[in-house]
N, C-alpha and C. Protein backbone atom coordinates (compact mmCIF):
# COMPACT_ATOMS: atom_id res chain seq x y z
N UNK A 1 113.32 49.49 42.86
CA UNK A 1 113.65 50.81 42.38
C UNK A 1 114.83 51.35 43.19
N UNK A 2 116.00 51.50 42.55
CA UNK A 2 116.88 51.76 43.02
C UNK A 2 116.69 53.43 43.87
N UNK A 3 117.31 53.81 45.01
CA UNK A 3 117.21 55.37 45.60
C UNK A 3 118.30 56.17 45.02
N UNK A 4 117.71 57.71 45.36
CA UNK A 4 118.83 58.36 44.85
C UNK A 4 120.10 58.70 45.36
N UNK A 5 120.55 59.29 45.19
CA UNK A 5 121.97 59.63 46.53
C UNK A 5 121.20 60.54 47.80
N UNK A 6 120.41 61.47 47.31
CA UNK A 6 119.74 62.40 47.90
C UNK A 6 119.23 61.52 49.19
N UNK A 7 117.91 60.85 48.33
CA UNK A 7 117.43 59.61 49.71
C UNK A 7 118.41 59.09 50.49
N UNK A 8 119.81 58.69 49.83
CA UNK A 8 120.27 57.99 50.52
C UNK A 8 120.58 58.31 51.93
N UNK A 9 121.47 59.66 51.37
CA UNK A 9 121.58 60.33 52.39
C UNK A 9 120.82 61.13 53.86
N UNK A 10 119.62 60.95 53.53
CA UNK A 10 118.78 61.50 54.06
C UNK A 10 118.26 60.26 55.13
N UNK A 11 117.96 58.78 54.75
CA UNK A 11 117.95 58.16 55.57
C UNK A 11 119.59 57.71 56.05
N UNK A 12 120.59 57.65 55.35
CA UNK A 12 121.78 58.05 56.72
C UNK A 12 121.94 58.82 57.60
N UNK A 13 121.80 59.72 57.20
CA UNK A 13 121.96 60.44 58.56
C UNK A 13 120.74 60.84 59.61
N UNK A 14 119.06 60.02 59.29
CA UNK A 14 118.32 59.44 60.34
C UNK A 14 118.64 58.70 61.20
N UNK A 15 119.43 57.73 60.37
CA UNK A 15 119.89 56.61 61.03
C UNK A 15 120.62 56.68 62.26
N UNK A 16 121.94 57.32 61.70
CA UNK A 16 122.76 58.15 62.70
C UNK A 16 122.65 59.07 63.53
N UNK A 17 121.36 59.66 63.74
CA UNK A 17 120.93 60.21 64.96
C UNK A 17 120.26 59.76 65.52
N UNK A 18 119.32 58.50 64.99
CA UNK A 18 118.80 57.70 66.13
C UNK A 18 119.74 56.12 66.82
N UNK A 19 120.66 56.05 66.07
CA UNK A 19 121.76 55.12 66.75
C UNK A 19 122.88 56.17 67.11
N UNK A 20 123.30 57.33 67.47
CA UNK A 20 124.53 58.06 68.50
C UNK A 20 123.58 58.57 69.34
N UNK A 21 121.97 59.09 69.18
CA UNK A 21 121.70 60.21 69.97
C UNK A 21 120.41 59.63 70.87
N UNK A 22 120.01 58.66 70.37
CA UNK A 22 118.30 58.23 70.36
C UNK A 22 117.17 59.49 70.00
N UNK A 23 117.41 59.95 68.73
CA UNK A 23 116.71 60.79 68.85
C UNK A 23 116.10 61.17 66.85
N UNK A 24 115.10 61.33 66.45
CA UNK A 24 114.57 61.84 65.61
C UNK A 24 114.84 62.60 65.17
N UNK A 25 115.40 63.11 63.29
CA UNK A 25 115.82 64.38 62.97
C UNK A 25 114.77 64.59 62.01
N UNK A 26 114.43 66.14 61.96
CA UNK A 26 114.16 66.86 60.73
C UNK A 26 114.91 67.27 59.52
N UNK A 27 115.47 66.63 58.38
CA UNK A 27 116.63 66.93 57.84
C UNK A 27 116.72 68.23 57.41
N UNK A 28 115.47 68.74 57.06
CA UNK A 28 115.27 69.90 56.29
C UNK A 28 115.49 71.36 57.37
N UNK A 29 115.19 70.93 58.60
CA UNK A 29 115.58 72.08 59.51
C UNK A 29 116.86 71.98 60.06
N UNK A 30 117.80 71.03 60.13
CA UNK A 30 119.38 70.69 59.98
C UNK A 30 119.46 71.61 59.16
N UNK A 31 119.53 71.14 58.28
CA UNK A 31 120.04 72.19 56.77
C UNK A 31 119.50 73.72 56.72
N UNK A 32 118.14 74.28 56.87
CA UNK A 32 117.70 75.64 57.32
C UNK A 32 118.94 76.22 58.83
N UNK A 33 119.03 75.23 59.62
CA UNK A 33 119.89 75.77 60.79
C UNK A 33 121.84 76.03 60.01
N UNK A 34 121.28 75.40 59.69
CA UNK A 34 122.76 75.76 59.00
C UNK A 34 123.40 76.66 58.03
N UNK A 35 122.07 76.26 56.62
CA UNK A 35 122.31 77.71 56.03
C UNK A 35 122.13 79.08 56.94
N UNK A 36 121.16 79.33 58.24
CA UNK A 36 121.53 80.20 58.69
C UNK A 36 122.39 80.85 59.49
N UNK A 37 123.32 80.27 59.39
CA UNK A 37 124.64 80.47 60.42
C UNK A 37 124.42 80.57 62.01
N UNK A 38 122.84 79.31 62.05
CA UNK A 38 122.66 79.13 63.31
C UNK A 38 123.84 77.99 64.25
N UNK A 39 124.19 77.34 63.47
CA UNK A 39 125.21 76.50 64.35
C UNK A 39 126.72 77.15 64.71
N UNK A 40 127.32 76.47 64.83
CA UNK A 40 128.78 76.51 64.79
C UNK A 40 130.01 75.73 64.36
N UNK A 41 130.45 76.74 63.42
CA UNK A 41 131.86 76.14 62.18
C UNK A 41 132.62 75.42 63.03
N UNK A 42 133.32 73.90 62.51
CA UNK A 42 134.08 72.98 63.22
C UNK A 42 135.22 73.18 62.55
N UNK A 43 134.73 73.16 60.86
CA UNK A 43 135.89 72.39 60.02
C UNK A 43 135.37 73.00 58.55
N UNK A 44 136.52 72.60 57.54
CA UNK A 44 136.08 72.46 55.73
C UNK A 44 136.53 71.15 55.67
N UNK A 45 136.03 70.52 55.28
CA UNK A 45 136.54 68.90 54.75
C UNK A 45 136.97 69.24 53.44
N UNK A 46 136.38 70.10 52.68
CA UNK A 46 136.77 70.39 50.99
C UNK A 46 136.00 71.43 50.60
N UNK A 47 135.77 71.83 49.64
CA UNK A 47 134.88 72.43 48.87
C UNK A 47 133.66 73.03 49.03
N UNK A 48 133.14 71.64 49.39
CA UNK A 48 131.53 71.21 49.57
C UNK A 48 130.86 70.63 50.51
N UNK A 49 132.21 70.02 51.57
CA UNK A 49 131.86 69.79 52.49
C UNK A 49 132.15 70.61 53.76
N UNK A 50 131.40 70.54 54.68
CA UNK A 50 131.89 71.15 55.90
C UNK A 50 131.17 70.42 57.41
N UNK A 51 131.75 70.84 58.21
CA UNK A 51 131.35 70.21 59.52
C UNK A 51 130.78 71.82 60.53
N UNK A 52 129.54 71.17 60.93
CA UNK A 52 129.38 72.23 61.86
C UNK A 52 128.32 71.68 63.35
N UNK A 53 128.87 72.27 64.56
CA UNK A 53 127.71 71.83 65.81
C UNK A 53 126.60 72.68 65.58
N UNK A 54 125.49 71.74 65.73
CA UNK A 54 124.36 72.29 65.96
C UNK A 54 123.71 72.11 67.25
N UNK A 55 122.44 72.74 67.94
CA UNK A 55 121.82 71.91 68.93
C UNK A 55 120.48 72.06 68.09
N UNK A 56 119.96 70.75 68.50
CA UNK A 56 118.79 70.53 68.22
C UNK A 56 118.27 69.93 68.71
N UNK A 57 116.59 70.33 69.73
CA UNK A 57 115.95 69.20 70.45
C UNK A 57 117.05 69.18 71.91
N UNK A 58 117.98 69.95 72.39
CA UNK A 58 118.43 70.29 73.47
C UNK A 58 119.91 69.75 73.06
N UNK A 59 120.46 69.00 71.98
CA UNK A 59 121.46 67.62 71.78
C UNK A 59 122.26 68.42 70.93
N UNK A 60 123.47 68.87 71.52
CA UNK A 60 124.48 69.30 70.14
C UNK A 60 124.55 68.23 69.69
N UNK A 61 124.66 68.71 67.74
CA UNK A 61 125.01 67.20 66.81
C UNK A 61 126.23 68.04 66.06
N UNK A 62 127.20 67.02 65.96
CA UNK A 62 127.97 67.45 65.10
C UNK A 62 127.82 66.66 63.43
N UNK A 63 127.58 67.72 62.38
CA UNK A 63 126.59 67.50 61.26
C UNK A 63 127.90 67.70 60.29
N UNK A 64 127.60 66.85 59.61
CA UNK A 64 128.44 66.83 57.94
C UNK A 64 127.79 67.26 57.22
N UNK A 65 127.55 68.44 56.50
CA UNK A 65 127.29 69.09 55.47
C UNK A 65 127.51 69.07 54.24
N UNK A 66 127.14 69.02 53.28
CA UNK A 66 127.24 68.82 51.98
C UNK A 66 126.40 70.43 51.24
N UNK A 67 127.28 70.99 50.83
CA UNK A 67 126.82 72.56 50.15
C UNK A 67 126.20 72.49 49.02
N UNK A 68 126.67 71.35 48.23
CA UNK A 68 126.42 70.96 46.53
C UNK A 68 124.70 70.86 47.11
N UNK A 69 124.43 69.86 47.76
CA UNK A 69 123.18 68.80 47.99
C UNK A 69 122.26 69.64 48.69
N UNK A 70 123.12 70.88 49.57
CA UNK A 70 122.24 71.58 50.53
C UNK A 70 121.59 70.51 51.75
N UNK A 71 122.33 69.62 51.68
CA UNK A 71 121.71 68.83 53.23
C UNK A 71 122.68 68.07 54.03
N UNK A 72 122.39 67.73 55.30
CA UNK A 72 123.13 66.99 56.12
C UNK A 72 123.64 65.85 55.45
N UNK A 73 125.03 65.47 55.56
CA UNK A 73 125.57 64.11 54.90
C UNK A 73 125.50 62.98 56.24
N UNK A 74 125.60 63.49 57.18
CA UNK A 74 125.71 61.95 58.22
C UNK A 74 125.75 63.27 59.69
N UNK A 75 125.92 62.36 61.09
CA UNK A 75 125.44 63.18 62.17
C UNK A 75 126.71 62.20 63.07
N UNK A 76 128.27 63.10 63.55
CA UNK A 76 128.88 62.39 64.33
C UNK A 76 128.69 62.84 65.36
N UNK A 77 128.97 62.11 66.54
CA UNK A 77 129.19 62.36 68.00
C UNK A 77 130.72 63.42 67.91
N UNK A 78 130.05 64.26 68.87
CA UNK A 78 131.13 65.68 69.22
C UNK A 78 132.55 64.91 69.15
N UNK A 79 133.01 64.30 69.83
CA UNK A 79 134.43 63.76 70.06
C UNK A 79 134.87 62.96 68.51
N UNK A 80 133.89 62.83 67.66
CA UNK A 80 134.57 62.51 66.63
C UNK A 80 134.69 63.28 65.58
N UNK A 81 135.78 63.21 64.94
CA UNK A 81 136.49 64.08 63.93
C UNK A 81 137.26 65.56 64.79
N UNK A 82 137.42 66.44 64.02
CA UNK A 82 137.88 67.44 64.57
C UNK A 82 137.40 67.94 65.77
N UNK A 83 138.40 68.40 67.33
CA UNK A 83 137.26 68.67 68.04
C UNK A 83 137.48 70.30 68.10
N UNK A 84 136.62 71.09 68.56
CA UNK A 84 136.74 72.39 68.48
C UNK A 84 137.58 73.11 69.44
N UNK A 85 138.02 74.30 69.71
CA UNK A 85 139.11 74.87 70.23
C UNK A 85 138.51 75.66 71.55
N UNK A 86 138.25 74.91 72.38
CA UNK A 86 137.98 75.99 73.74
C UNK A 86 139.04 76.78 74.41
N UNK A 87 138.03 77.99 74.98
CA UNK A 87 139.17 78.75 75.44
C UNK A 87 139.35 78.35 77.21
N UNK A 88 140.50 79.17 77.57
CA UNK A 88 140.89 78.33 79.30
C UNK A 88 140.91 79.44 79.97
N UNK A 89 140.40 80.12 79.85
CA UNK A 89 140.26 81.26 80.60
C UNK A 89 139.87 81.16 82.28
């Protein structure tokens, strides 16, 4: 039985937090942390996508978002993709 995109995604980006982070995700509280503007905006990739840090479980993740799907698309390590703009104060 073939999976859906939904599943798919959902065990990708398990995957990807237990091979960058060693660590177990809840996908559904990723996505609750996010719709609540508990993390922090990185990026827009497009439309529908977006990038944002979260911490979770003590571990900032930097999370690919998908708005259409309402869930995490994949989980990169901070230094990859865009990195965010600190100040030097």
């Amino acid at each position: 039985m073939p999976r859906s995109k939904s599943n798919a995604l959902k065990c990708h980006t398990k995957q990807r937090a237990a091979e960058r982070f060693g660590i177990g995700v809840n996908i559904n509280v990723l996505a609750k942390l996010i719709q609540q503007n508990c993390g922090t905006f990185v990026e827009r990739q497009s439309l529908r996508v977006t990038v944002w840090d979260v911490e979770y479980k003590g571990t900032v993740l930097r999370v690919v978002y998908d708005k259409k799907r309402g869930m995490p698309v994949t989980i990169l390590n901070t230094w990859m993709g865009k990195q965010t703009q600190q100040s030097t104060e």
